[in-house]
PDB file of N, CA and C in Angstrom:
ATOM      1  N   UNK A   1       0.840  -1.179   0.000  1.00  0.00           N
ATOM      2  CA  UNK A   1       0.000   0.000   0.000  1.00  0.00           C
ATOM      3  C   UNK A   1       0.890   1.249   0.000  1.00  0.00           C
ATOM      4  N   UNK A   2       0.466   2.461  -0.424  1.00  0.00           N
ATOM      5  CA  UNK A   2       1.097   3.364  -1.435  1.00  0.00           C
ATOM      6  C   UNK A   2       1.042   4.433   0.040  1.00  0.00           C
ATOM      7  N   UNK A   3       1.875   5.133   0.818  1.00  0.00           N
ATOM      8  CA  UNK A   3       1.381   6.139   1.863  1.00  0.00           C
ATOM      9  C   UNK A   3       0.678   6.729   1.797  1.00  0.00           C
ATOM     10  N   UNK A   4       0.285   7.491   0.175  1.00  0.00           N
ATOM     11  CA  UNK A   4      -0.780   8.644   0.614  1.00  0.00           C
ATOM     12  C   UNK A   4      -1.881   7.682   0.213  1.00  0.00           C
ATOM     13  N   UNK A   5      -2.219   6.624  -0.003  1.00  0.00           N
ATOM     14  CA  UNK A   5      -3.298   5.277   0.269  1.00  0.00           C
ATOM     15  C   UNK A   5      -3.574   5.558   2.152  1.00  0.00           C
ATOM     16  N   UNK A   6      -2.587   5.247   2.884  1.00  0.00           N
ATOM     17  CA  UNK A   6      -2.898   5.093   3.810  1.00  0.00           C
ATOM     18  C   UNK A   6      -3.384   6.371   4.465  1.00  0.00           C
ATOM     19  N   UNK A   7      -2.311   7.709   4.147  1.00  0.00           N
ATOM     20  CA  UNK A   7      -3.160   8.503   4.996  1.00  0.00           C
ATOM     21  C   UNK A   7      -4.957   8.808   4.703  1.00  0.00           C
ATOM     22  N   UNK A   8      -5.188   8.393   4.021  1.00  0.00           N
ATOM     23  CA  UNK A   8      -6.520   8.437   2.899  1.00  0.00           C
ATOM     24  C   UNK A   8      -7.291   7.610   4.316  1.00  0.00           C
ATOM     25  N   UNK A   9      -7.047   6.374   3.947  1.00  0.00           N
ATOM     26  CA  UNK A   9      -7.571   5.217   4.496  1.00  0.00           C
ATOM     27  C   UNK A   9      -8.235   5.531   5.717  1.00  0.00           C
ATOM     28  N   UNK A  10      -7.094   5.839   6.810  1.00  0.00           N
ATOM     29  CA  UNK A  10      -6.579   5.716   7.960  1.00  0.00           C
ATOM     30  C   UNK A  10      -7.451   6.982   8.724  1.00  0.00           C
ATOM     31  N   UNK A  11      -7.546   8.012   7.846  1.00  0.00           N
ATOM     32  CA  UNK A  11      -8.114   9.048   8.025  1.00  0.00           C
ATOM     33  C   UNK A  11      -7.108  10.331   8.477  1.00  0.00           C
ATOM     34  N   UNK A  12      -6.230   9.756   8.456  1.00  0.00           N
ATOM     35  CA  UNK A  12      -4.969  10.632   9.185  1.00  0.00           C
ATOM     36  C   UNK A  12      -4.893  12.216   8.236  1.00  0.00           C
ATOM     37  N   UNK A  13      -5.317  11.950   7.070  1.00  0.00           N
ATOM     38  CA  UNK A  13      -5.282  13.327   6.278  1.00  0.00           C
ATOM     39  C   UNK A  13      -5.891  14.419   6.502  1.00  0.00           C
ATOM     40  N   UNK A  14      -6.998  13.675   7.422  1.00  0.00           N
ATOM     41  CA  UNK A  14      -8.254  15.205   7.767  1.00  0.00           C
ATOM     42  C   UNK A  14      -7.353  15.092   9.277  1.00  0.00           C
ATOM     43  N   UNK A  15      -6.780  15.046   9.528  1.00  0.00           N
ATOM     44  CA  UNK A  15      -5.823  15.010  10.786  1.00  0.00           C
ATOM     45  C   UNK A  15      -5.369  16.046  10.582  1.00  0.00           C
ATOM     46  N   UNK A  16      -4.352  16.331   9.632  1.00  0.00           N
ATOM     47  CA  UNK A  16      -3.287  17.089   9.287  1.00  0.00           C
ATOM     48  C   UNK A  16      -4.174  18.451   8.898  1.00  0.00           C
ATOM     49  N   UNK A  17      -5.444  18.385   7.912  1.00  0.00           N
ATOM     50  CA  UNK A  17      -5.914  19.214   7.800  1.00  0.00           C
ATOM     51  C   UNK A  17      -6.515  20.289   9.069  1.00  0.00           C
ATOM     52  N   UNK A  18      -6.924  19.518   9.856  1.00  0.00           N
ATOM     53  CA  UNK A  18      -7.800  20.493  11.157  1.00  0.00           C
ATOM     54  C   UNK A  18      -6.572  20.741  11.907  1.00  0.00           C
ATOM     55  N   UNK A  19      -5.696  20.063  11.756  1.00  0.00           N
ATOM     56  CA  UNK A  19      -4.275  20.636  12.314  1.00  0.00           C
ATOM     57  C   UNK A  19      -4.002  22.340  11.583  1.00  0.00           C
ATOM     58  N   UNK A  20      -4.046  22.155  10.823  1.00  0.00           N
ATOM     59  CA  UNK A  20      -3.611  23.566  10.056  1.00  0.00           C
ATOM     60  C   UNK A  20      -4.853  24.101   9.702  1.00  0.00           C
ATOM     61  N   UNK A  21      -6.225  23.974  10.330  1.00  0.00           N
ATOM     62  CA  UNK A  21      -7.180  24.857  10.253  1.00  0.00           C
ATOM     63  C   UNK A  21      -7.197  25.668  11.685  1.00  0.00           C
ATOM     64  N   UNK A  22      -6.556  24.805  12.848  1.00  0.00           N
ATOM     65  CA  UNK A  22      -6.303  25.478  14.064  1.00  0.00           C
ATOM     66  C   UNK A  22      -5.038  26.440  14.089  1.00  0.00           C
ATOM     67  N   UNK A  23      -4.100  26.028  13.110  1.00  0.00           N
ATOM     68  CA  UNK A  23      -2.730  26.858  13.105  1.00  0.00           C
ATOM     69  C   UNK A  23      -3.569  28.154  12.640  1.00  0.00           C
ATOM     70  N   UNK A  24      -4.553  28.229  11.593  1.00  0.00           N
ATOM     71  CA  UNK A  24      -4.738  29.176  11.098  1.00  0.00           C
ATOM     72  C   UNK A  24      -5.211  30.054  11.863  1.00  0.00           C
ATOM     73  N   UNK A  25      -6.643  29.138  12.753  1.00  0.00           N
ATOM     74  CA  UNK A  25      -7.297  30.091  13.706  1.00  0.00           C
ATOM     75  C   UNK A  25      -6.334  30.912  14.823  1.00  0.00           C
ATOM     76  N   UNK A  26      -5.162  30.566  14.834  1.00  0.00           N
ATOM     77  CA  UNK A  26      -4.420  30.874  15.834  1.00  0.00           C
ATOM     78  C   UNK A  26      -3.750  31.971  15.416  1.00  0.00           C
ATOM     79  N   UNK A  27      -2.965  31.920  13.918  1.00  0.00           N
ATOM     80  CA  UNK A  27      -2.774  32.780  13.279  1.00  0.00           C
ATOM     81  C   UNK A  27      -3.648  33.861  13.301  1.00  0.00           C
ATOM     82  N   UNK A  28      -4.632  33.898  12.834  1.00  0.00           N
ATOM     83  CA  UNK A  28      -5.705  35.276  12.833  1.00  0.00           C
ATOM     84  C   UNK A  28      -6.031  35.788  13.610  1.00  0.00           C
ATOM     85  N   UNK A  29      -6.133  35.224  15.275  1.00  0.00           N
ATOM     86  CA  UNK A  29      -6.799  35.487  16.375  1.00  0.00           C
ATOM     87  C   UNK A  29      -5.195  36.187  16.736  1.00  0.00           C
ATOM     88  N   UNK A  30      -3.999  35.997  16.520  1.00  0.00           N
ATOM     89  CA  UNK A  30      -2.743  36.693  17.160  1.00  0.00           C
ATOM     90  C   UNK A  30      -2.617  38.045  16.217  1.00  0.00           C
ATOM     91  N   UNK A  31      -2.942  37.613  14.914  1.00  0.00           N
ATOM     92  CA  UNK A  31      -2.786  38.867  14.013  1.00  0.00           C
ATOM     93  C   UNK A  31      -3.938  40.086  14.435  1.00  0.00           C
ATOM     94  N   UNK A  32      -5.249  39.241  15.093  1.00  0.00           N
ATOM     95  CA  UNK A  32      -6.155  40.508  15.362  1.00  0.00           C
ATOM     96  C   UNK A  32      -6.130  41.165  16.496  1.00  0.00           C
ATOM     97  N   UNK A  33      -5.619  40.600  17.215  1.00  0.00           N
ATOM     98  CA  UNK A  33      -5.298  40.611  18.737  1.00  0.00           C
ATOM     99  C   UNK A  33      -3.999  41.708  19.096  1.00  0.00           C
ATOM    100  N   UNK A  34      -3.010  41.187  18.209  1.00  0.00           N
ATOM    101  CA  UNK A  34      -1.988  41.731  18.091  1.00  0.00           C
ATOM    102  C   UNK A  34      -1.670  43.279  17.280  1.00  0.00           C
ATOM    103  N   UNK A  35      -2.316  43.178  16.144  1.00  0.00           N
ATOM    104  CA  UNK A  35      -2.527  44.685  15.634  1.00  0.00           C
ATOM    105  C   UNK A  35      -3.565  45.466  15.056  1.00  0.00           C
ATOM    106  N   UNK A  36      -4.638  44.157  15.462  1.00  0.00           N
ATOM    107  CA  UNK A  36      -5.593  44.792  15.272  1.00  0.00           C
ATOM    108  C   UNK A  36      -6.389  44.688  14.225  1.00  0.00           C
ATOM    109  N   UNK A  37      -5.676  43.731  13.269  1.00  0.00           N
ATOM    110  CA  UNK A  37      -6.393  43.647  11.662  1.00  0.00           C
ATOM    111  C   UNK A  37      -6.729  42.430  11.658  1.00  0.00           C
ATOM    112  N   UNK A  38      -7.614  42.271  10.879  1.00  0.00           N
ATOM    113  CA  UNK A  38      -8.583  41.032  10.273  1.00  0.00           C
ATOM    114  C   UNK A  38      -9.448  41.036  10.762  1.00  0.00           C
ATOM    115  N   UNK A  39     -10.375  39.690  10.631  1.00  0.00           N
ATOM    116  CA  UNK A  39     -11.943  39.689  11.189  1.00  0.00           C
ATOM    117  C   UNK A  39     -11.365  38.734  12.677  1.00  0.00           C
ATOM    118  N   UNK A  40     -12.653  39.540  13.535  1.00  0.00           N
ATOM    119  CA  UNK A  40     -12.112  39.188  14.946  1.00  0.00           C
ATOM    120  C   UNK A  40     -12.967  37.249  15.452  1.00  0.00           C
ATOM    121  N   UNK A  41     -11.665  36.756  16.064  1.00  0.00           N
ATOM    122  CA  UNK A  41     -12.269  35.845  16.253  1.00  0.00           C
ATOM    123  C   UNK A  41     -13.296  35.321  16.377  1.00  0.00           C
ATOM    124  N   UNK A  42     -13.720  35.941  17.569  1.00  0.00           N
ATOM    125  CA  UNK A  42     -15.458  35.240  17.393  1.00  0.00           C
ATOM    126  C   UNK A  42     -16.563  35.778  16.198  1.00  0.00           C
ATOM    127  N   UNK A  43     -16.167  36.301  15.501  1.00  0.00           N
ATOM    128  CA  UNK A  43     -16.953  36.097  14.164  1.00  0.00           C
ATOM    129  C   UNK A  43     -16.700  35.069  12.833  1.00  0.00           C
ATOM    130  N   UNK A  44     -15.016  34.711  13.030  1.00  0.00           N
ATOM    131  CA  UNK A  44     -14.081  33.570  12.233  1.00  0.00           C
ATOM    132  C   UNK A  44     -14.149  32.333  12.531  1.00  0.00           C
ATOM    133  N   UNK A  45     -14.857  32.024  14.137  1.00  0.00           N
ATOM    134  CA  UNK A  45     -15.399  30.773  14.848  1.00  0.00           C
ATOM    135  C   UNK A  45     -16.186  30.090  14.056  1.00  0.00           C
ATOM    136  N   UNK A  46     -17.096  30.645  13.714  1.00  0.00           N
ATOM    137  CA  UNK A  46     -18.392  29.344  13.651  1.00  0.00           C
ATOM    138  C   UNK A  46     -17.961  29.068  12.153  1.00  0.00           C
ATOM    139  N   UNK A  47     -17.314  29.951  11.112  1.00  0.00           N
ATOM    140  CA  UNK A  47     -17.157  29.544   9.653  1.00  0.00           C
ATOM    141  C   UNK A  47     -16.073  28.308   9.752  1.00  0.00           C
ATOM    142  N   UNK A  48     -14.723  28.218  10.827  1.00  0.00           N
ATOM    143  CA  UNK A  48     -14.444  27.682  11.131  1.00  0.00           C
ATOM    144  C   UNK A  48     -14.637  25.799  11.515  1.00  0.00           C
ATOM    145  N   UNK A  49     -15.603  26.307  12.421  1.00  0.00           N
ATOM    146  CA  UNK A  49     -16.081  25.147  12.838  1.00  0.00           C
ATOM    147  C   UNK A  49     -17.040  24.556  12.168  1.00  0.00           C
ATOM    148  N   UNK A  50     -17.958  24.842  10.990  1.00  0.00           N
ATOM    149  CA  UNK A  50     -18.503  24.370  10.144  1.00  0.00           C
ATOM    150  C   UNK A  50     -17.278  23.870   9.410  1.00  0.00           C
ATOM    151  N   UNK A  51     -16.437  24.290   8.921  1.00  0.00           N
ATOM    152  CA  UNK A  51     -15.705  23.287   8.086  1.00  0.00           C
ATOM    153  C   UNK A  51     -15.017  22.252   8.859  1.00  0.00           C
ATOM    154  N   UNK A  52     -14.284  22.527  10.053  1.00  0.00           N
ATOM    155  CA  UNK A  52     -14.115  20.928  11.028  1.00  0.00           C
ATOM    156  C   UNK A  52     -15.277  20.366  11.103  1.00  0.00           C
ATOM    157  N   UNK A  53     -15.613  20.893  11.109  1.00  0.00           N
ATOM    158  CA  UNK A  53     -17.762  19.419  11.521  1.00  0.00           C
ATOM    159  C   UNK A  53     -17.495  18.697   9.696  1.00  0.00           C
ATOM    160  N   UNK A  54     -17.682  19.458   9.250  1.00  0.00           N
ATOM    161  CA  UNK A  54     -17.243  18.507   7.345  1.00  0.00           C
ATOM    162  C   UNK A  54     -16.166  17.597   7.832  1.00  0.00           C
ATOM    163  N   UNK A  55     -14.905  18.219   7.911  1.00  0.00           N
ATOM    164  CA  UNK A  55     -13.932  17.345   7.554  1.00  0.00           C
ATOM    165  C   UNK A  55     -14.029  16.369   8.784  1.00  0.00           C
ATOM    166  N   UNK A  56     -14.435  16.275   9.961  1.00  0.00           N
ATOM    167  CA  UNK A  56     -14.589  14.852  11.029  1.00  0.00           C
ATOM    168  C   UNK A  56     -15.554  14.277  10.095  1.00  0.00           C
ATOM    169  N   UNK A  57     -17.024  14.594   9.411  1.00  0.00           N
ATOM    170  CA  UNK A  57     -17.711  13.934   8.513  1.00  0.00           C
ATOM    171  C   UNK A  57     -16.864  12.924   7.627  1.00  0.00           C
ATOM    172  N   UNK A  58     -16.181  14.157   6.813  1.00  0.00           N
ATOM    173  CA  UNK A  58     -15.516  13.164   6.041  1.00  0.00           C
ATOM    174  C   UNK A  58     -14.610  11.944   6.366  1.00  0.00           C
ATOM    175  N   UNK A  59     -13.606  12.489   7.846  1.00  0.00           N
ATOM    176  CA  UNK A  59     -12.811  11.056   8.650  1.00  0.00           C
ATOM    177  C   UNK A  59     -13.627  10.020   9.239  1.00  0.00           C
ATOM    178  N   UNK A  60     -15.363  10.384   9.381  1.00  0.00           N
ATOM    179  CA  UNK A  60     -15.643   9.442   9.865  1.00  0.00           C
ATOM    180  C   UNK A  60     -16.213   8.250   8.369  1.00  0.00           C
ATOM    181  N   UNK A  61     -16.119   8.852   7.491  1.00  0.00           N
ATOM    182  CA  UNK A  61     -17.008   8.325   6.449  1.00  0.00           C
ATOM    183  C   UNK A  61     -15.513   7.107   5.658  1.00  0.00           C
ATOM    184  N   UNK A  62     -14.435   8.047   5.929  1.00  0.00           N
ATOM    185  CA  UNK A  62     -13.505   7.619   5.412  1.00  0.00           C
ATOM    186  C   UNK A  62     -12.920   6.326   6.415  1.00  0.00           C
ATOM    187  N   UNK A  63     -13.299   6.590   7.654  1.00  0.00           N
ATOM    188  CA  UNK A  63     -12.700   5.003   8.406  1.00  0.00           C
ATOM    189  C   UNK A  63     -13.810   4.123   8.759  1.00  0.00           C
ATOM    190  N   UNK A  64     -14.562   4.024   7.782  1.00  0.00           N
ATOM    191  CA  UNK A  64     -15.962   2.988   7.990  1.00  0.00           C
ATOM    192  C   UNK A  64     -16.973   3.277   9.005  1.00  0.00           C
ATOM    193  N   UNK A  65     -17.150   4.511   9.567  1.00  0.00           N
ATOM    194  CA  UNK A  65     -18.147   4.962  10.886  1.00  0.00           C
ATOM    195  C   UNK A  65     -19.617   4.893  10.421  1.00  0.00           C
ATOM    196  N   UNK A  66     -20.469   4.626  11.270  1.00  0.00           N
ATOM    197  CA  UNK A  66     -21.649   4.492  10.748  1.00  0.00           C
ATOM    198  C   UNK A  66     -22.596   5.700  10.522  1.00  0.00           C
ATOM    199  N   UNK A  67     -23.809   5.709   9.893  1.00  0.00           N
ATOM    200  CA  UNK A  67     -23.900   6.542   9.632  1.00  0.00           C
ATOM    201  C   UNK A  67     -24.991   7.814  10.356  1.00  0.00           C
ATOM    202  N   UNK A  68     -25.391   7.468  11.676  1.00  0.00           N
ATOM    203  CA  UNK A  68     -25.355   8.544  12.816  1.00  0.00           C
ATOM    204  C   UNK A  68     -24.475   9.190  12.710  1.00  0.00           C
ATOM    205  N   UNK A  69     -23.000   8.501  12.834  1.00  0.00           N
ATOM    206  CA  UNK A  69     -21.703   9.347  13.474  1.00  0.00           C
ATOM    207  C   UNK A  69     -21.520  10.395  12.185  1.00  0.00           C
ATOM    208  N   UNK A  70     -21.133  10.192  10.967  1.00  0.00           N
ATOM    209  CA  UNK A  70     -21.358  10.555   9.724  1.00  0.00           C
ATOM    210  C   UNK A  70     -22.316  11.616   9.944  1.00  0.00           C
ATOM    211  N   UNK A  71     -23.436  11.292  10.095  1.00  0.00           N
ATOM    212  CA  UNK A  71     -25.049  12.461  10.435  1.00  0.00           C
ATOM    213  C   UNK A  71     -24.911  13.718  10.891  1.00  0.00           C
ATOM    214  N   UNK A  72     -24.492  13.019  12.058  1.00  0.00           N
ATOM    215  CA  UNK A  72     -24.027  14.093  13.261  1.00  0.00           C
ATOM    216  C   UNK A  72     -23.230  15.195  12.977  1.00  0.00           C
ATOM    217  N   UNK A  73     -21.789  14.701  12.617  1.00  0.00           N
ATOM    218  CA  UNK A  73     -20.869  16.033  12.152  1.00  0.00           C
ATOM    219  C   UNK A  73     -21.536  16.720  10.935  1.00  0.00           C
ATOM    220  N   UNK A  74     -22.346  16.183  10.047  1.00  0.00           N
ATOM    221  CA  UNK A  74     -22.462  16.738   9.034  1.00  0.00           C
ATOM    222  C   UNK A  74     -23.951  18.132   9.774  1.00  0.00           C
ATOM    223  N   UNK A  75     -24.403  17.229  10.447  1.00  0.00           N
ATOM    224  CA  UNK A  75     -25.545  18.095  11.253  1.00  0.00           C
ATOM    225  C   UNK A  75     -25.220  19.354  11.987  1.00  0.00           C
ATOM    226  N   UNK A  76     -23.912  19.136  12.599  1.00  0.00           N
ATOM    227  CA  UNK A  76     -22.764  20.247  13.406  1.00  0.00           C
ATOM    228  C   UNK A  76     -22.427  20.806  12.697  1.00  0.00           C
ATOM    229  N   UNK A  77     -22.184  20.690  11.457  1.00  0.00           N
ATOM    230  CA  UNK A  77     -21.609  21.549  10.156  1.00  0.00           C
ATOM    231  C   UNK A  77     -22.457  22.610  10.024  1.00  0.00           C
ATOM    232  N   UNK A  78     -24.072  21.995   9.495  1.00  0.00           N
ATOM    233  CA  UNK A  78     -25.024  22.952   9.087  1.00  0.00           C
ATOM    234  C   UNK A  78     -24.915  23.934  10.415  1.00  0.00           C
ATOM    235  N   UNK A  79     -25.236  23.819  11.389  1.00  0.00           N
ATOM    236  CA  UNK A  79     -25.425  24.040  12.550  1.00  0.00           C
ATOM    237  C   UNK A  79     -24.140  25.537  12.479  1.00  0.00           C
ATOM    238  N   UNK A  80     -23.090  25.065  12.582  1.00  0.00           N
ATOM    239  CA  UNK A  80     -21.470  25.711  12.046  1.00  0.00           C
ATOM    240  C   UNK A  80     -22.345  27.210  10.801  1.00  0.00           C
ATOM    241  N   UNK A  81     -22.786  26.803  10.031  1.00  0.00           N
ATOM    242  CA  UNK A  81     -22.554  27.726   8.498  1.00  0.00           C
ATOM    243  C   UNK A  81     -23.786  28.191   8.989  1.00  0.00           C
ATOM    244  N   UNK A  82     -24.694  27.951   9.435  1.00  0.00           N
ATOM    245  CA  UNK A  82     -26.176  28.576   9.878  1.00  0.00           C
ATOM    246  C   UNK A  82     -25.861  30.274  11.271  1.00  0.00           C
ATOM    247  N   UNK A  83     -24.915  29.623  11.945  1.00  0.00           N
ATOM    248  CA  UNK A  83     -24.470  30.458  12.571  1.00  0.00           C
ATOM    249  C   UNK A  83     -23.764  31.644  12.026  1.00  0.00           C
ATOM    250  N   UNK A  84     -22.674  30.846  10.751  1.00  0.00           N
ATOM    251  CA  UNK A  84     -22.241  31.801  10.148  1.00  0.00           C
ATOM    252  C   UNK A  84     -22.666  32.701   9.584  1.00  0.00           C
ATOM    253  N   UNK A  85     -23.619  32.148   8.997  1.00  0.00           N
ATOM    254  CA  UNK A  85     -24.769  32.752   8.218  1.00  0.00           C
ATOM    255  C   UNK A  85     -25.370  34.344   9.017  1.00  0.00           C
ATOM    256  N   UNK A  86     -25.732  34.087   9.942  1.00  0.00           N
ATOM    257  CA  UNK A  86     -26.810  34.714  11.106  1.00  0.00           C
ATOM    258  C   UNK A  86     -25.765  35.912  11.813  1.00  0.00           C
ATOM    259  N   UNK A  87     -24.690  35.556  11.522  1.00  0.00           N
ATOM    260  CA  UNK A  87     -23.479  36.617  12.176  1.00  0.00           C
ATOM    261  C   UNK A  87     -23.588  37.631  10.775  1.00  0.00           C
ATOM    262  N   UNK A  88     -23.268  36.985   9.873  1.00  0.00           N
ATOM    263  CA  UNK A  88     -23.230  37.812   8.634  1.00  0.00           C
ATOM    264  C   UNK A  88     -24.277  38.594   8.239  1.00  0.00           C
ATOM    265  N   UNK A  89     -25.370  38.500   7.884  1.00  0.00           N
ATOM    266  CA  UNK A  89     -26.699  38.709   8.144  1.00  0.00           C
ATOM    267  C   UNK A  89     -26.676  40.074   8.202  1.00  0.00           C
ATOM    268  N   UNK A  90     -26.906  41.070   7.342  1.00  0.00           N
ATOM    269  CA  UNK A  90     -26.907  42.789   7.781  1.00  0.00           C
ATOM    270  C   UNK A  90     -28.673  42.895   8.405  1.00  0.00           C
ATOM    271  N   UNK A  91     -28.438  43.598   8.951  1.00  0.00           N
ATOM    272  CA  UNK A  91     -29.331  43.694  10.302  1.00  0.00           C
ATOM    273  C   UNK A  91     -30.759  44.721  10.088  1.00  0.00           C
ATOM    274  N   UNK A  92     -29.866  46.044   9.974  1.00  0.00           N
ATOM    275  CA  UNK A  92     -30.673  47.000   9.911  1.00  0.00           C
ATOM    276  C   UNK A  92     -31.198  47.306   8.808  1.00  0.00           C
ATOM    277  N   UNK A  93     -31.088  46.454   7.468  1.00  0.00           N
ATOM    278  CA  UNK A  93     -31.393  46.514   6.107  1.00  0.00           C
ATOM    279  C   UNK A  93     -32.739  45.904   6.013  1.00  0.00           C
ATOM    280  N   UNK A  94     -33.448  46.764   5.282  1.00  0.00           N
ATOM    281  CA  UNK A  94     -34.743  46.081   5.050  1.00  0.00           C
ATOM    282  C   UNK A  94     -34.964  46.029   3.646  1.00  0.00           C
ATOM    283  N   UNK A  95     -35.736  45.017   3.074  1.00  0.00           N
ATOM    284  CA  UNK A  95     -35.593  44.402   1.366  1.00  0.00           C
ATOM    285  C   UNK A  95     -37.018  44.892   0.755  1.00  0.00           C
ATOM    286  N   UNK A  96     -38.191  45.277   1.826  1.00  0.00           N
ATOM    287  CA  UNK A  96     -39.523  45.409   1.261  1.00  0.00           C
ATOM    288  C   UNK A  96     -40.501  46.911   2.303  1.00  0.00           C
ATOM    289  N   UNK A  97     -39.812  47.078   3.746  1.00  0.00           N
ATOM    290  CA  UNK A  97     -40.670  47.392   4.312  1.00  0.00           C
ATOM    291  C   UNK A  97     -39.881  49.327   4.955  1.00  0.00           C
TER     292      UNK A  97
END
């Protein structure tokens, strides 16, 4: 078997990935923190965490998990981008009234 077979397999790839989706969050939260620029963490959270809720989906789909477990993250996802959604959301704009 071929390594990047296994990290596939094994699930170890969405490993590496949420690894460097946390480097990132860490990155942005020091860059905003620190001088002040970018979008501030807790608004970068939930877009965040909708895409970890995918990619555990996908590690669980990828190491034979059934499909509650599968359900679930994908359910935490929506849950994730719905939030995102609702942060984003301009407020005081009205479309008809």
């Amino acid at each position: 078997m071929h390594q990047v077979d296994a990290l596939f397999e094994g699930g170890r790839v969405i490993d590496l990935i949420l690894l460097l989706m946390a480097l990132e969050a860490i990155v942005f939260a020091a860059l905003y923190y620190m001088r002040g620029k970018g979008i501030a963490p807790a608004r970068l959270l939930p877009n965040l965490l909708a895409g970890a809720f995918l990619m555990l989906a996908l590690r669980a789909a990828l190491t034979g998990a059934g499909t509650m477990v599968i359900g679930g993250w994908l359910a935490l996802g929506l849950v994730g981008h719905l939030v995102d959604l609702v942060m984003r959301w301009p407020r005081k704009k009205r479309l008809f009234f």
